[in-house]
C-alpha atoms as a PDB file:
ATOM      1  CA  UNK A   1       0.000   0.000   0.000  1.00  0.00           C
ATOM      2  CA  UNK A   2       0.712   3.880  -0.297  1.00  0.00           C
ATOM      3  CA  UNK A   3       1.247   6.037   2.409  1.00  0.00           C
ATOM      4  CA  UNK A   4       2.781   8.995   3.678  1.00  0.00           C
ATOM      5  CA  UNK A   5       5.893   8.071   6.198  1.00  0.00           C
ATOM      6  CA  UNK A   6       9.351   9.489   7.575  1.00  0.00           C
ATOM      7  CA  UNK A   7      12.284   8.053   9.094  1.00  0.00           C
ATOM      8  CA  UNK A   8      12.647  11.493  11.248  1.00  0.00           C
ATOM      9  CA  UNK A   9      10.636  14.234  13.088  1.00  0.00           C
ATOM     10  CA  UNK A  10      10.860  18.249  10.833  1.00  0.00           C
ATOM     11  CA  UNK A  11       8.683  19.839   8.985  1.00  0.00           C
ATOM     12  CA  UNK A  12       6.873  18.941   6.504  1.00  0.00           C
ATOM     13  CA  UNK A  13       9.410  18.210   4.348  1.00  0.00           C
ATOM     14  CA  UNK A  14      10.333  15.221   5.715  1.00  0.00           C
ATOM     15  CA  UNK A  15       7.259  13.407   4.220  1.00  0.00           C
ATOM     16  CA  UNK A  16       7.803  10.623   1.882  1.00  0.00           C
ATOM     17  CA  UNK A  17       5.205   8.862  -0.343  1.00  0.00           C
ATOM     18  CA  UNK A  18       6.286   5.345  -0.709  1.00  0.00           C
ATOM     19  CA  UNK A  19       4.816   1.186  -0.669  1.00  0.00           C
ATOM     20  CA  UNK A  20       5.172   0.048   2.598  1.00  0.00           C
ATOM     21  CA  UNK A  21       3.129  -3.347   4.269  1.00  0.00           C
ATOM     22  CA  UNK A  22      -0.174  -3.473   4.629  1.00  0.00           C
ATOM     23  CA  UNK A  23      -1.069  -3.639   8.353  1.00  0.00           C
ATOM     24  CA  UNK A  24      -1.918  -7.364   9.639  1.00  0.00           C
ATOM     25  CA  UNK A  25      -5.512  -8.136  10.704  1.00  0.00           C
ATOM     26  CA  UNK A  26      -5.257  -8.709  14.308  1.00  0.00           C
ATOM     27  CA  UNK A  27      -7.616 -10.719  16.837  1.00  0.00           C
ATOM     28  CA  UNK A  28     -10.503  -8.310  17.591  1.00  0.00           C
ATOM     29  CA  UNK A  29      -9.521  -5.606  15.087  1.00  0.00           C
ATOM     30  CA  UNK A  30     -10.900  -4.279  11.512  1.00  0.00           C
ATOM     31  CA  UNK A  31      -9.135  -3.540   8.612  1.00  0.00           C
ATOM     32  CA  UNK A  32     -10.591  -1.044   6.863  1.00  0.00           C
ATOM     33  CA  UNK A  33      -9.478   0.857   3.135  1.00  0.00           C
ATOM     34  CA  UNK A  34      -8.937   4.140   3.683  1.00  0.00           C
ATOM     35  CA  UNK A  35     -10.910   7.279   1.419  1.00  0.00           C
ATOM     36  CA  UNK A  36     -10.399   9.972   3.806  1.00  0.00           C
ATOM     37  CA  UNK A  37      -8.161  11.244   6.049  1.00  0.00           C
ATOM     38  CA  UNK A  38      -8.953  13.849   8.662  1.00  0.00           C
ATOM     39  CA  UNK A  39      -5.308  15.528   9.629  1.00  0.00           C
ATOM     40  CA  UNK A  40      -5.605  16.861  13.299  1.00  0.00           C
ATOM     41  CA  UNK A  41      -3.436  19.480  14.972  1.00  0.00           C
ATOM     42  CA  UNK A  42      -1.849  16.668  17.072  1.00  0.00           C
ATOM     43  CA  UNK A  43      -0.557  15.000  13.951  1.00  0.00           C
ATOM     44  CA  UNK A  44       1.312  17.777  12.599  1.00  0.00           C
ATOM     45  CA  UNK A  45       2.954  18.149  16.309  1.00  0.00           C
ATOM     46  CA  UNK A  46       4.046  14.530  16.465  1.00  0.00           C
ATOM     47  CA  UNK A  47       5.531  14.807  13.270  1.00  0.00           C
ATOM     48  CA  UNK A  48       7.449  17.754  14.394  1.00  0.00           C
ATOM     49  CA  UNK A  49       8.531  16.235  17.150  1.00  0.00           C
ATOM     50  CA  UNK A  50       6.614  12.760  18.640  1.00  0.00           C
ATOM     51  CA  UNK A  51       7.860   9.587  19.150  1.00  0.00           C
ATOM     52  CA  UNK A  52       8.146   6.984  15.958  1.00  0.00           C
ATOM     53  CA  UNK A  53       6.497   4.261  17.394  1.00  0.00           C
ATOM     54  CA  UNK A  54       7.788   2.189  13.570  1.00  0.00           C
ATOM     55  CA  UNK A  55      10.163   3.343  11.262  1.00  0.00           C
ATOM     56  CA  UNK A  56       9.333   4.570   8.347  1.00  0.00           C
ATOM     57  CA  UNK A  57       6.683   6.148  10.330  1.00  0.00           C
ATOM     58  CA  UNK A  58       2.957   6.576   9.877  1.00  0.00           C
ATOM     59  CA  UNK A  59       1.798   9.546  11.575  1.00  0.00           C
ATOM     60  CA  UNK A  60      -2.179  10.260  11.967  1.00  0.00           C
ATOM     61  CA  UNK A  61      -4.675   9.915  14.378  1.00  0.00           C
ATOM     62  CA  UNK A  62      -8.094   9.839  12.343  1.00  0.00           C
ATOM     63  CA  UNK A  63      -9.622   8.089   8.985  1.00  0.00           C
ATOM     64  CA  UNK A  64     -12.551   6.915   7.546  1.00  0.00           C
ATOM     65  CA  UNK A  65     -12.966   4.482   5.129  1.00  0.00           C
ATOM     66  CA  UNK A  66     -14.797   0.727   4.084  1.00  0.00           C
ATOM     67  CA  UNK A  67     -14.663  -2.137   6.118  1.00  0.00           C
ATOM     68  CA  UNK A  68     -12.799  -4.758   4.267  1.00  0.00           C
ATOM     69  CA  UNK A  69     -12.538  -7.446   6.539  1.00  0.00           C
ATOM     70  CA  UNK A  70     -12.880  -8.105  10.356  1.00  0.00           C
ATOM     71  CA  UNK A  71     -10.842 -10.842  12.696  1.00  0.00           C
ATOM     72  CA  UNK A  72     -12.284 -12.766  14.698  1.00  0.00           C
ATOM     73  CA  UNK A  73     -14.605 -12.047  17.868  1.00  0.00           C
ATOM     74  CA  UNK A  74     -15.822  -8.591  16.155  1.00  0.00           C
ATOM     75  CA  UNK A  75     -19.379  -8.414  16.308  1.00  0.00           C
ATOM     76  CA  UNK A  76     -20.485  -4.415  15.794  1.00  0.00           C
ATOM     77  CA  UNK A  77     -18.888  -4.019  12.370  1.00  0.00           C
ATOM     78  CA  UNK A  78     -18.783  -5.974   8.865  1.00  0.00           C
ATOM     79  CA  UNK A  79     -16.968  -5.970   5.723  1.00  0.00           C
ATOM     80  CA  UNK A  80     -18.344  -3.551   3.664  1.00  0.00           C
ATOM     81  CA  UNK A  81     -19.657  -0.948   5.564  1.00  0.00           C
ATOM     82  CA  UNK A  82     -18.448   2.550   5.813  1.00  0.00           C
ATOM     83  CA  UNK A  83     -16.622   3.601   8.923  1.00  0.00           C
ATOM     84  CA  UNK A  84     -14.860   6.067  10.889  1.00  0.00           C
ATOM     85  CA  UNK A  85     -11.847   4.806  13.042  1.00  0.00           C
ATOM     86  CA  UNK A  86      -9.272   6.893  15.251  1.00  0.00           C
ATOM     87  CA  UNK A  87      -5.914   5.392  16.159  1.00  0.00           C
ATOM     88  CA  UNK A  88      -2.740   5.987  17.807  1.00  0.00           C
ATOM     89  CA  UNK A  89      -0.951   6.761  14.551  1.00  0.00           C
ATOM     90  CA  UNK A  90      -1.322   5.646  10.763  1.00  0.00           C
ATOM     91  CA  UNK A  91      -3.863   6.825   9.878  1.00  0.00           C
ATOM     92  CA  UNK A  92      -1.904   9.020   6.723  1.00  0.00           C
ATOM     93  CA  UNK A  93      -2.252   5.604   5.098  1.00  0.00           C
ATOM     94  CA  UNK A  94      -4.251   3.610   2.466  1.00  0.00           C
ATOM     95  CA  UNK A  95      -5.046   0.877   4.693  1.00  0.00           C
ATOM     96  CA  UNK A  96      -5.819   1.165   8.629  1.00  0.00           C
ATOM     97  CA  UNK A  97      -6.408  -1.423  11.189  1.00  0.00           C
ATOM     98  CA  UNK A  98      -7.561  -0.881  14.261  1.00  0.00           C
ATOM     99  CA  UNK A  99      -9.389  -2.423  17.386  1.00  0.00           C
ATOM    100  CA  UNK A 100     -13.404  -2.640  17.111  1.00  0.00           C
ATOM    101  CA  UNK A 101     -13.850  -0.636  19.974  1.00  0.00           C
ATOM    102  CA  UNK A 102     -12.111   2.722  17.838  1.00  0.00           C
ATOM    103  CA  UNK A 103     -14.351   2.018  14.937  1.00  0.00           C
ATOM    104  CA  UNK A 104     -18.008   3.543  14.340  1.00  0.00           C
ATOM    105  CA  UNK A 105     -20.408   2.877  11.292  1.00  0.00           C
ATOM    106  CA  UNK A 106     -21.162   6.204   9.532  1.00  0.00           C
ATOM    107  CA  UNK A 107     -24.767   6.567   9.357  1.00  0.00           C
ATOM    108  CA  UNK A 108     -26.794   7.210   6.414  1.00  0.00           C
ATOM    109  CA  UNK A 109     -27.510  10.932   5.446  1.00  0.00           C
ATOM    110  CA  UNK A 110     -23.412  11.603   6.060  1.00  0.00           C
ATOM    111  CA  UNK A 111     -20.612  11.104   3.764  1.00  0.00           C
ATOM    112  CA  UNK A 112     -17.156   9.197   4.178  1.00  0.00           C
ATOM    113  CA  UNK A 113     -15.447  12.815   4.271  1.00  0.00           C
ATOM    114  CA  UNK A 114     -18.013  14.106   6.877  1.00  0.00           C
ATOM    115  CA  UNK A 115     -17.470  10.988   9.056  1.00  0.00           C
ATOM    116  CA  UNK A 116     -13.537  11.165   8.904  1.00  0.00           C
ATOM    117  CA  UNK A 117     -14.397  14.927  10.946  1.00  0.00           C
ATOM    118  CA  UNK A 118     -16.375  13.613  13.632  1.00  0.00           C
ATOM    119  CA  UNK A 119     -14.802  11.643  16.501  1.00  0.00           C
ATOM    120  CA  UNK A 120     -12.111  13.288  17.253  1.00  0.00           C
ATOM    121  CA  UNK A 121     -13.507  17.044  16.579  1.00  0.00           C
ATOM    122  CA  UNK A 122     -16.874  16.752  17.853  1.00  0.00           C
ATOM    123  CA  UNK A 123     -15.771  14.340  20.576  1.00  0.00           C
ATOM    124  CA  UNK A 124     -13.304  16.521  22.226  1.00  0.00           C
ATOM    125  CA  UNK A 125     -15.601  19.881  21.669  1.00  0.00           C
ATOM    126  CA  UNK A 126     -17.977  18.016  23.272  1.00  0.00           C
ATOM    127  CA  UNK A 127     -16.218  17.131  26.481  1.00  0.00           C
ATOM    128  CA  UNK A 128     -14.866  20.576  26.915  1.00  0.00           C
ATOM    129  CA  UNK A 129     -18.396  22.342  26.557  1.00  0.00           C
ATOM    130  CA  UNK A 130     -20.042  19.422  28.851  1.00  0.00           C
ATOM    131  CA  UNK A 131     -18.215  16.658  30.788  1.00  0.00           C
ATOM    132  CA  UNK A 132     -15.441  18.585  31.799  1.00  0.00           C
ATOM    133  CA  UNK A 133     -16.810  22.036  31.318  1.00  0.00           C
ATOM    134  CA  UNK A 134     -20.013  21.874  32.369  1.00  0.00           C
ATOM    135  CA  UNK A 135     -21.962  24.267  30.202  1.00  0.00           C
ATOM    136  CA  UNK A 136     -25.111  24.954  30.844  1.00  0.00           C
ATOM    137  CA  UNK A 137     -27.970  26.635  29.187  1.00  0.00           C
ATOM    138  CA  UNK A 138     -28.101  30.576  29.450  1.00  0.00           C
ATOM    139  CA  UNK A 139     -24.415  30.377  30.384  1.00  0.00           C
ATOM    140  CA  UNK A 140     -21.704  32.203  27.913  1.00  0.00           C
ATOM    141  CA  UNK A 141     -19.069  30.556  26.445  1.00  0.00           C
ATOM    142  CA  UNK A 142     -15.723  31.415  24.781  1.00  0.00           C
ATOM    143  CA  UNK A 143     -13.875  29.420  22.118  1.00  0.00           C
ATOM    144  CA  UNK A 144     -10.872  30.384  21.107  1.00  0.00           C
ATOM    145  CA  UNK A 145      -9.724  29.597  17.381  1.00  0.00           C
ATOM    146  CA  UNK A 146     -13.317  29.250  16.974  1.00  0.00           C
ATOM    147  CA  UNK A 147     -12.272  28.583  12.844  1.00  0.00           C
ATOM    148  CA  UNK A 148     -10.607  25.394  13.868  1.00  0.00           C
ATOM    149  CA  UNK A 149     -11.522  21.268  13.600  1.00  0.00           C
ATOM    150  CA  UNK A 150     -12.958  22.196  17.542  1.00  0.00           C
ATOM    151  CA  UNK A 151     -13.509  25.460  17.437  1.00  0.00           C
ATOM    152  CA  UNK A 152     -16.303  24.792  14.801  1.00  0.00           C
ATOM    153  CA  UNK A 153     -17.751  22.131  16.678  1.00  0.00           C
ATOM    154  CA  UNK A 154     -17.606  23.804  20.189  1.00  0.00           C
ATOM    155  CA  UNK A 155     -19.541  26.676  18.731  1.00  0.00           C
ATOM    156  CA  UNK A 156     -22.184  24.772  17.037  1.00  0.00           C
ATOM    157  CA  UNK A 157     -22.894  22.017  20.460  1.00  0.00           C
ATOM    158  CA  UNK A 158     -22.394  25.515  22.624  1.00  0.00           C
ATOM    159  CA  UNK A 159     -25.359  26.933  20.339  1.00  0.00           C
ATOM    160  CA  UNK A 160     -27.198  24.413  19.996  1.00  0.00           C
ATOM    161  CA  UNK A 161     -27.171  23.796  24.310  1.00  0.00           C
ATOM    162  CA  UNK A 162     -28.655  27.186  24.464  1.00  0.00           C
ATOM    163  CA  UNK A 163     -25.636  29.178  25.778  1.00  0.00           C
ATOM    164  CA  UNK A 164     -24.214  32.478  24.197  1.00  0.00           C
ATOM    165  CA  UNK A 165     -21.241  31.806  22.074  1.00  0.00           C
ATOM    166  CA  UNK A 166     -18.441  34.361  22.004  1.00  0.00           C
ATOM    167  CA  UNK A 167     -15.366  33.368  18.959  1.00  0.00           C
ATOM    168  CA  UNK A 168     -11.999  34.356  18.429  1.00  0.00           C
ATOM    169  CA  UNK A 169     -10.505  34.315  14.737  1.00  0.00           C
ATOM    170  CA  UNK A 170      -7.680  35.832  12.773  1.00  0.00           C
ATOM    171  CA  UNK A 171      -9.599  37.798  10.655  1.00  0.00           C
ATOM    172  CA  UNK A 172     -13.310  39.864  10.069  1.00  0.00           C
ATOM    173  CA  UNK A 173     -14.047  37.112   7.070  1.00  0.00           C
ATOM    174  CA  UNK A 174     -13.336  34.040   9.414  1.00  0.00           C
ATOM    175  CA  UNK A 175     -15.915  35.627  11.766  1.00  0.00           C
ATOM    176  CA  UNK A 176     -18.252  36.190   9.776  1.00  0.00           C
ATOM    177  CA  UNK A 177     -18.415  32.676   8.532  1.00  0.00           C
ATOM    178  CA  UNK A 178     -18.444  31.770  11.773  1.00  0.00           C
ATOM    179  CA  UNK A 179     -21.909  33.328  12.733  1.00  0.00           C
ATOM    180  CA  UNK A 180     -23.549  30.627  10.283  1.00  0.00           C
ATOM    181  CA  UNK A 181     -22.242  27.759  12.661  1.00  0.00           C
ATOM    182  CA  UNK A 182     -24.102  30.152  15.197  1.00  0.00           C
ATOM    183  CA  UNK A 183     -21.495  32.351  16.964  1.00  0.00           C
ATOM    184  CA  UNK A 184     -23.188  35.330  18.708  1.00  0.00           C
ATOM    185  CA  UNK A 185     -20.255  37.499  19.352  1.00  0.00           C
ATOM    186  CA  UNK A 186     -17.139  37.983  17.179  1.00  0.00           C
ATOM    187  CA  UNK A 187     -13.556  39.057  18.533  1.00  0.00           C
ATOM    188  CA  UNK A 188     -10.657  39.350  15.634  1.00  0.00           C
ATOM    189  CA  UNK A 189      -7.465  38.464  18.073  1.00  0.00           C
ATOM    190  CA  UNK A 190      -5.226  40.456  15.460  1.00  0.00           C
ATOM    191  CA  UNK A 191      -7.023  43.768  15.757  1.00  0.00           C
ATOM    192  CA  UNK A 192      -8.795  43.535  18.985  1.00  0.00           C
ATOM    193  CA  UNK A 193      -7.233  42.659  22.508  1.00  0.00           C
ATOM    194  CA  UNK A 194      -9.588  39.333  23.277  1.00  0.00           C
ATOM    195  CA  UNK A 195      -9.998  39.664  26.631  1.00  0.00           C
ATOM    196  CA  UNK A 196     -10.800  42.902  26.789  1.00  0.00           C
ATOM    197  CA  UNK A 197     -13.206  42.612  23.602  1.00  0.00           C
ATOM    198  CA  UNK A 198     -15.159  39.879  26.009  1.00  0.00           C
ATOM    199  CA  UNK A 199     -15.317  42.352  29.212  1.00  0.00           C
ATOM    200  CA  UNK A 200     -16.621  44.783  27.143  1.00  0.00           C
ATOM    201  CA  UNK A 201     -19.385  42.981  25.417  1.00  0.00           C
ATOM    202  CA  UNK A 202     -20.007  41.294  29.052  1.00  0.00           C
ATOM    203  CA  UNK A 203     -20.358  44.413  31.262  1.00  0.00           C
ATOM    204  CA  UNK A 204     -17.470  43.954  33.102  1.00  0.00           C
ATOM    205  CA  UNK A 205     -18.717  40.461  34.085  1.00  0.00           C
ATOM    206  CA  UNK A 206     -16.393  37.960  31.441  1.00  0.00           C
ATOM    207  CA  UNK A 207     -17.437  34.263  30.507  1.00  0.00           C
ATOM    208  CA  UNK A 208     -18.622  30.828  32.353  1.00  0.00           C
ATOM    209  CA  UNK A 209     -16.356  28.997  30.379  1.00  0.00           C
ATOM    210  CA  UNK A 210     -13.556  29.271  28.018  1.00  0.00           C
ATOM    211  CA  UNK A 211     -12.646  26.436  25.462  1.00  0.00           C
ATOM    212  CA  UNK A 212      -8.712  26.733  24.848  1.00  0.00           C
ATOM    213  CA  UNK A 213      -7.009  24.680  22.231  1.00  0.00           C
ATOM    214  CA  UNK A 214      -4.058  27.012  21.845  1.00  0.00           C
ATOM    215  CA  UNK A 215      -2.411  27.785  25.167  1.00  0.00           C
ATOM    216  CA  UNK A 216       0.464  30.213  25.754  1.00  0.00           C
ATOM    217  CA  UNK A 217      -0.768  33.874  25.811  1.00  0.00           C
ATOM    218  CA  UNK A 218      -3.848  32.768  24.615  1.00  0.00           C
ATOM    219  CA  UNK A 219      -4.621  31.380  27.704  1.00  0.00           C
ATOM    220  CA  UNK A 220      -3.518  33.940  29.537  1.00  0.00           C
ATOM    221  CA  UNK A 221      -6.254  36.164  27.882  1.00  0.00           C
ATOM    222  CA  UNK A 222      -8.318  32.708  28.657  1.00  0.00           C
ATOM    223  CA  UNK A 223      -7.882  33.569  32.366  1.00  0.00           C
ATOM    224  CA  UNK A 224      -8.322  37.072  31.825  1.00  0.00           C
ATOM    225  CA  UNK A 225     -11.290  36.698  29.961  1.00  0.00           C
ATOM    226  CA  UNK A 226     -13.345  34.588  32.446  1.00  0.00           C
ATOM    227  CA  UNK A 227     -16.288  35.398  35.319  1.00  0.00           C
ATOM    228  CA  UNK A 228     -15.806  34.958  39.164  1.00  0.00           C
ATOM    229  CA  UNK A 229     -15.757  31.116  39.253  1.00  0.00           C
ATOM    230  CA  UNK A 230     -15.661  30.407  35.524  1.00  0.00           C
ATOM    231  CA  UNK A 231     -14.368  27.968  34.130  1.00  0.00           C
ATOM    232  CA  UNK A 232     -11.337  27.014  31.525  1.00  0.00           C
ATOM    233  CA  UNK A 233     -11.430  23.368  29.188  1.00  0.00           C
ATOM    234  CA  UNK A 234      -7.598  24.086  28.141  1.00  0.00           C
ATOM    235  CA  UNK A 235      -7.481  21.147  24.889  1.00  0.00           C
ATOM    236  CA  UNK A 236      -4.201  21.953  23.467  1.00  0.00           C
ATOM    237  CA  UNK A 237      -0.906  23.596  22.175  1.00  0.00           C
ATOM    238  CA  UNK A 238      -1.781  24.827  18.552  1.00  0.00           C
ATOM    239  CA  UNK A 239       0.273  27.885  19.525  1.00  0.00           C
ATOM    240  CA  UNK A 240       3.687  26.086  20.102  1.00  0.00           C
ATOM    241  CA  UNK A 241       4.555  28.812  22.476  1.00  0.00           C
ATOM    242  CA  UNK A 242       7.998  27.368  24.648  1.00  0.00           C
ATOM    243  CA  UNK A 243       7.329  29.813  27.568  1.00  0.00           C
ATOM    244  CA  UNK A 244       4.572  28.490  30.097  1.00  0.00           C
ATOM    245  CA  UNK A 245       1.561  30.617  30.528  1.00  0.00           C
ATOM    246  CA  UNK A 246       1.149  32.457  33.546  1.00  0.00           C
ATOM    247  CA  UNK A 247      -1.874  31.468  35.156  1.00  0.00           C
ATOM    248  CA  UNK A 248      -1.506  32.501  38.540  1.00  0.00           C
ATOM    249  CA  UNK A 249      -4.848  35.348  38.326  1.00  0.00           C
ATOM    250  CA  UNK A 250      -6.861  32.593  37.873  1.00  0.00           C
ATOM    251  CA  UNK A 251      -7.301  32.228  41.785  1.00  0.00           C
ATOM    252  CA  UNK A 252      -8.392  35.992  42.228  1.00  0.00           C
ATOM    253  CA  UNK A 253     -11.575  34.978  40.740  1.00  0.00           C
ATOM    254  CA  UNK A 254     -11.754  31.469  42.207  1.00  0.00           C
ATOM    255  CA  UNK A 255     -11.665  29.818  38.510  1.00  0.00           C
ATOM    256  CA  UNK A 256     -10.700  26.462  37.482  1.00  0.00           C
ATOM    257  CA  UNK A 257      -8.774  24.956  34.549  1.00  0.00           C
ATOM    258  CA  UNK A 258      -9.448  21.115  33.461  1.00  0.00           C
ATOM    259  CA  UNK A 259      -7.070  19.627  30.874  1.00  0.00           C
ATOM    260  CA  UNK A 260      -8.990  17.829  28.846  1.00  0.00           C
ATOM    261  CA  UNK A 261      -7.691  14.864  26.319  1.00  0.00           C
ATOM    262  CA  UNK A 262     -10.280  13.111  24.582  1.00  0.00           C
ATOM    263  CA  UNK A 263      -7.751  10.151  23.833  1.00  0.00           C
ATOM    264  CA  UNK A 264      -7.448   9.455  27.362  1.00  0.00           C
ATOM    265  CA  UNK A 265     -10.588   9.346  27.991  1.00  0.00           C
ATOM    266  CA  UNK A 266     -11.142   6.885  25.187  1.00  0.00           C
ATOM    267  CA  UNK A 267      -8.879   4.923  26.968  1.00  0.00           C
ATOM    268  CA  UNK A 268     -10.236   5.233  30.173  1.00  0.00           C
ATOM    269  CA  UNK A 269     -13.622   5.652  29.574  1.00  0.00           C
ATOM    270  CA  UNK A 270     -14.817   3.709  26.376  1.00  0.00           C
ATOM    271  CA  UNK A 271     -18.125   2.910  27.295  1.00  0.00           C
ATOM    272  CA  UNK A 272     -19.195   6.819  27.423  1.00  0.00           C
ATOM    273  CA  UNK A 273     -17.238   8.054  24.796  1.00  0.00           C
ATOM    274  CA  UNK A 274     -17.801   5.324  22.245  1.00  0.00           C
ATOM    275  CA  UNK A 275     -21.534   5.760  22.161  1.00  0.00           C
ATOM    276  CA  UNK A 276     -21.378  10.024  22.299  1.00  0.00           C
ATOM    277  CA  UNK A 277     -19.227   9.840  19.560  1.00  0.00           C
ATOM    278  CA  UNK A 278     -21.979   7.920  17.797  1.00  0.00           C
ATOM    279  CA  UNK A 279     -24.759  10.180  18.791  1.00  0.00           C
ATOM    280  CA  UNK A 280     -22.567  13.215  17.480  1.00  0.00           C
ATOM    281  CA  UNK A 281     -22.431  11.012  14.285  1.00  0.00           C
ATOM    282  CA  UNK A 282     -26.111  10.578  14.185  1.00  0.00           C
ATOM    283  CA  UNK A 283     -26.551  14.606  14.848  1.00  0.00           C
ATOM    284  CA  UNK A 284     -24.209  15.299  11.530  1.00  0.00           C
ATOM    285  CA  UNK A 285     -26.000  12.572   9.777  1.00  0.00           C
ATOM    286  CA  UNK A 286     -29.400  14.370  10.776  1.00  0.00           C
ATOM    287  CA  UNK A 287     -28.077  17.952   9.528  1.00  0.00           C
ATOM    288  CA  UNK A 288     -27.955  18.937  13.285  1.00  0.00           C
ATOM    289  CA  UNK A 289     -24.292  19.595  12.825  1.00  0.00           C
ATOM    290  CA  UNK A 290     -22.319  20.440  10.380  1.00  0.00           C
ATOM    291  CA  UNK A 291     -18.553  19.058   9.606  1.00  0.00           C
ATOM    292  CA  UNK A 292     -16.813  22.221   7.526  1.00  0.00           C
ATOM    293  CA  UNK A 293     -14.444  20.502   5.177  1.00  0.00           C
ATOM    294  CA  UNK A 294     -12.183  23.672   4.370  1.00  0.00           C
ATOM    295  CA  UNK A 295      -9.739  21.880   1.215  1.00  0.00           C
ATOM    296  CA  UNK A 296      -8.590  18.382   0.215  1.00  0.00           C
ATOM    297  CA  UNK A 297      -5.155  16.363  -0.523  1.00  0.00           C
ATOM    298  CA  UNK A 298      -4.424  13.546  -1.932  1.00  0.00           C
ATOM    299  CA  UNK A 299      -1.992  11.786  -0.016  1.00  0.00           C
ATOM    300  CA  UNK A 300       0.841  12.074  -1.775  1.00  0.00           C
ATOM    301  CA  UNK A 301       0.700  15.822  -0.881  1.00  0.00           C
ATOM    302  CA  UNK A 302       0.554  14.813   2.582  1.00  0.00           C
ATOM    303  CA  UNK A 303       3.405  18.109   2.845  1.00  0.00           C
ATOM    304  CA  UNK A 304       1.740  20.207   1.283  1.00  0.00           C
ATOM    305  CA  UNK A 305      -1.615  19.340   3.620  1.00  0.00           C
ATOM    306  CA  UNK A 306       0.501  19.973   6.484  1.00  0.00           C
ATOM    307  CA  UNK A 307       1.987  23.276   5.596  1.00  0.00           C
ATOM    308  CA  UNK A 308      -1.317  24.735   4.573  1.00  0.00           C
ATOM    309  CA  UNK A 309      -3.181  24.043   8.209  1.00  0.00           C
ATOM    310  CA  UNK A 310       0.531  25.444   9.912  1.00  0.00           C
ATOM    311  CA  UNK A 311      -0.011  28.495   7.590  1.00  0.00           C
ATOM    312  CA  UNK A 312      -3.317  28.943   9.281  1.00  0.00           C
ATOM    313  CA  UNK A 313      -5.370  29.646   6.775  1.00  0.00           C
ATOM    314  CA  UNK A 314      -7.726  26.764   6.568  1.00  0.00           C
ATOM    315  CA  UNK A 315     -11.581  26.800   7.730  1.00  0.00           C
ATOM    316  CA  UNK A 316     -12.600  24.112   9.419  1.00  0.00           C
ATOM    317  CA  UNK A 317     -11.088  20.315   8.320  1.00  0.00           C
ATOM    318  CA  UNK A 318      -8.839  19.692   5.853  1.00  0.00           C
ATOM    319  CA  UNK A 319      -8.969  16.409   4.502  1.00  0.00           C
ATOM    320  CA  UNK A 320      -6.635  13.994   2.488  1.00  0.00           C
ATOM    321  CA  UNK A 321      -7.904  11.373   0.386  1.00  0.00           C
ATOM    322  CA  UNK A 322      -5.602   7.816  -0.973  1.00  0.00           C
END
């Protein structure tokens, strides 16, 4: 099979499109021919600089694809059907396989390319907003980098729960495509200082809770940005800021920050993430949601793919298909 490897961590230069072995149907897994491959900001830092669990090395977290055959003892899936599947890494590959338990049928009414955005996405948006951040309705809510894979599906769920949704985004034209995902309140980070952009259009009073995926200064205007006992869901690194954020105002106001890691979870917690993930599924399936697919790769331009989400100007996922 194809796929996209390296023998080192870099940019994304060090990409190579070569054969390599198909991956070996294992007891209890599914193997499963790739068509699309949703890239996520925690493959581009591994392949900067992660661990090569093989070498060459198949970076990639997410993919979605047909079944084309299952091992023994797997009873929820069967050769043929379309699937989503997330992984520890390969997914930048023609052919996946993974355990059952990381695999979900995509439900009529959604496409292959709409189910590769899903778990992983809607998944973690969802447990910042509600298992971890415990939004309720009437509540506001602040996501930064509101453009991104999350950010798109925080402020849709955040919407849809009934709480006022407050964005940040690197430009007036991101915004405003943002307000048809249903943000309420737009805040360009470039022109505008966020946090005080928030106070203002809160009275003084600032947000419930803040979804973070980029940490750094960001969270620091995170902090600054929230009410007297609000509440941060800090989800990432996208800034790739070296010096540690200084978080120590957060106790002035009696806040909290939760690190929240959707893979761990997985891990942990299977039997509630597995079937949420499927719900979310269901809700993109019924037009509830919406998965923004911003541009698509084919795999061989697995560089290219890579430098166009670090140049920040995609909207939503980008995809790569075999």
């Amino acid at each position: 099979m194809k796929a996209a490897v390296y023998d080192h961590v870099g940019g994304p230069e060090v990409f190579r499109y070569e054969d390599v072995a198909e991956p070996e149907l294992r007891k209890g897994s599914v193997r499963i021919d790739v068509k699309a491959i949703a890239i996520q900001g925690g493959d581009l830092l591994h392949r900067q600089g992660g661990v090569l669990a093989t070498t060459p090395h198949i970076v990639g977290y997410q993919a979605a694809g047909i079944v084309r055959d299952v091992a023994e003892g797997v009873t929820r899936v069967t050769p043929g059907q379309r699937v989503v599947a997330t992984m520890g890494f390969g997914s930048h590959a023609e052919v996946v396989c993974v355990p059952e338990q990381s695999v979900w049928v995509i439900p009529d009414g959604a496409s292959l390319e709409e189910g590769a955005g899903v778990p992983i996405e809607f998944g973690t948006a969802h447990d910042c907003l509600f298992e971890f951040g415990h939004l309720q309705a009437g509540e506001h809510v602040l996501i930064q980098a509101g453009a991104g894979g999350v950010g798109l599906a925080a402020i849709q769920l955040a919407k849809a729960a009934g709480a006022t949704v407050y964005a940040t985004a690197s430009s007036d034209e991101r915004l405003e495509k943002l307000k048809n995902y249903g943000l309420d309140h737009a805040i360009n980070y470039v022109s505008t200082d966020p946090a005080k952009a928030v106070m203002e259009l809160t009275n003084g009073k600032g947000v419930n809770l803040v979804v973070d995926p980029v940490g750094g200064k960001t969270l620091e205007a995170s902090v600054a940005s929230l009410a007297y006992r609000g509440r941060i869901s800090w989800v990432g690194r996208a800034g790739r800021e070296p010096q540690p954020p200084e978080i120590w105002p957060i106790m002035q106001k009696n806040a909290s920050i939760t690190g929240v890691f959707l893979g761990a979870e997985m891990g942990v917690n299977g039997h509630r993430t597995h079937p949420l993930i499927g719900s979310l599924l269901n809700r993109v399936a019924s037009r509830e949601l919406t998965v923004v697919i911003d541009k698509v790769f084919h795999l061989a331009e697995a560089a290219d793919a890579h430098r166009y989400i670090e140049s920040r100007q995609a909207f939503g996922r980008v995809l790569m298909t075999p």
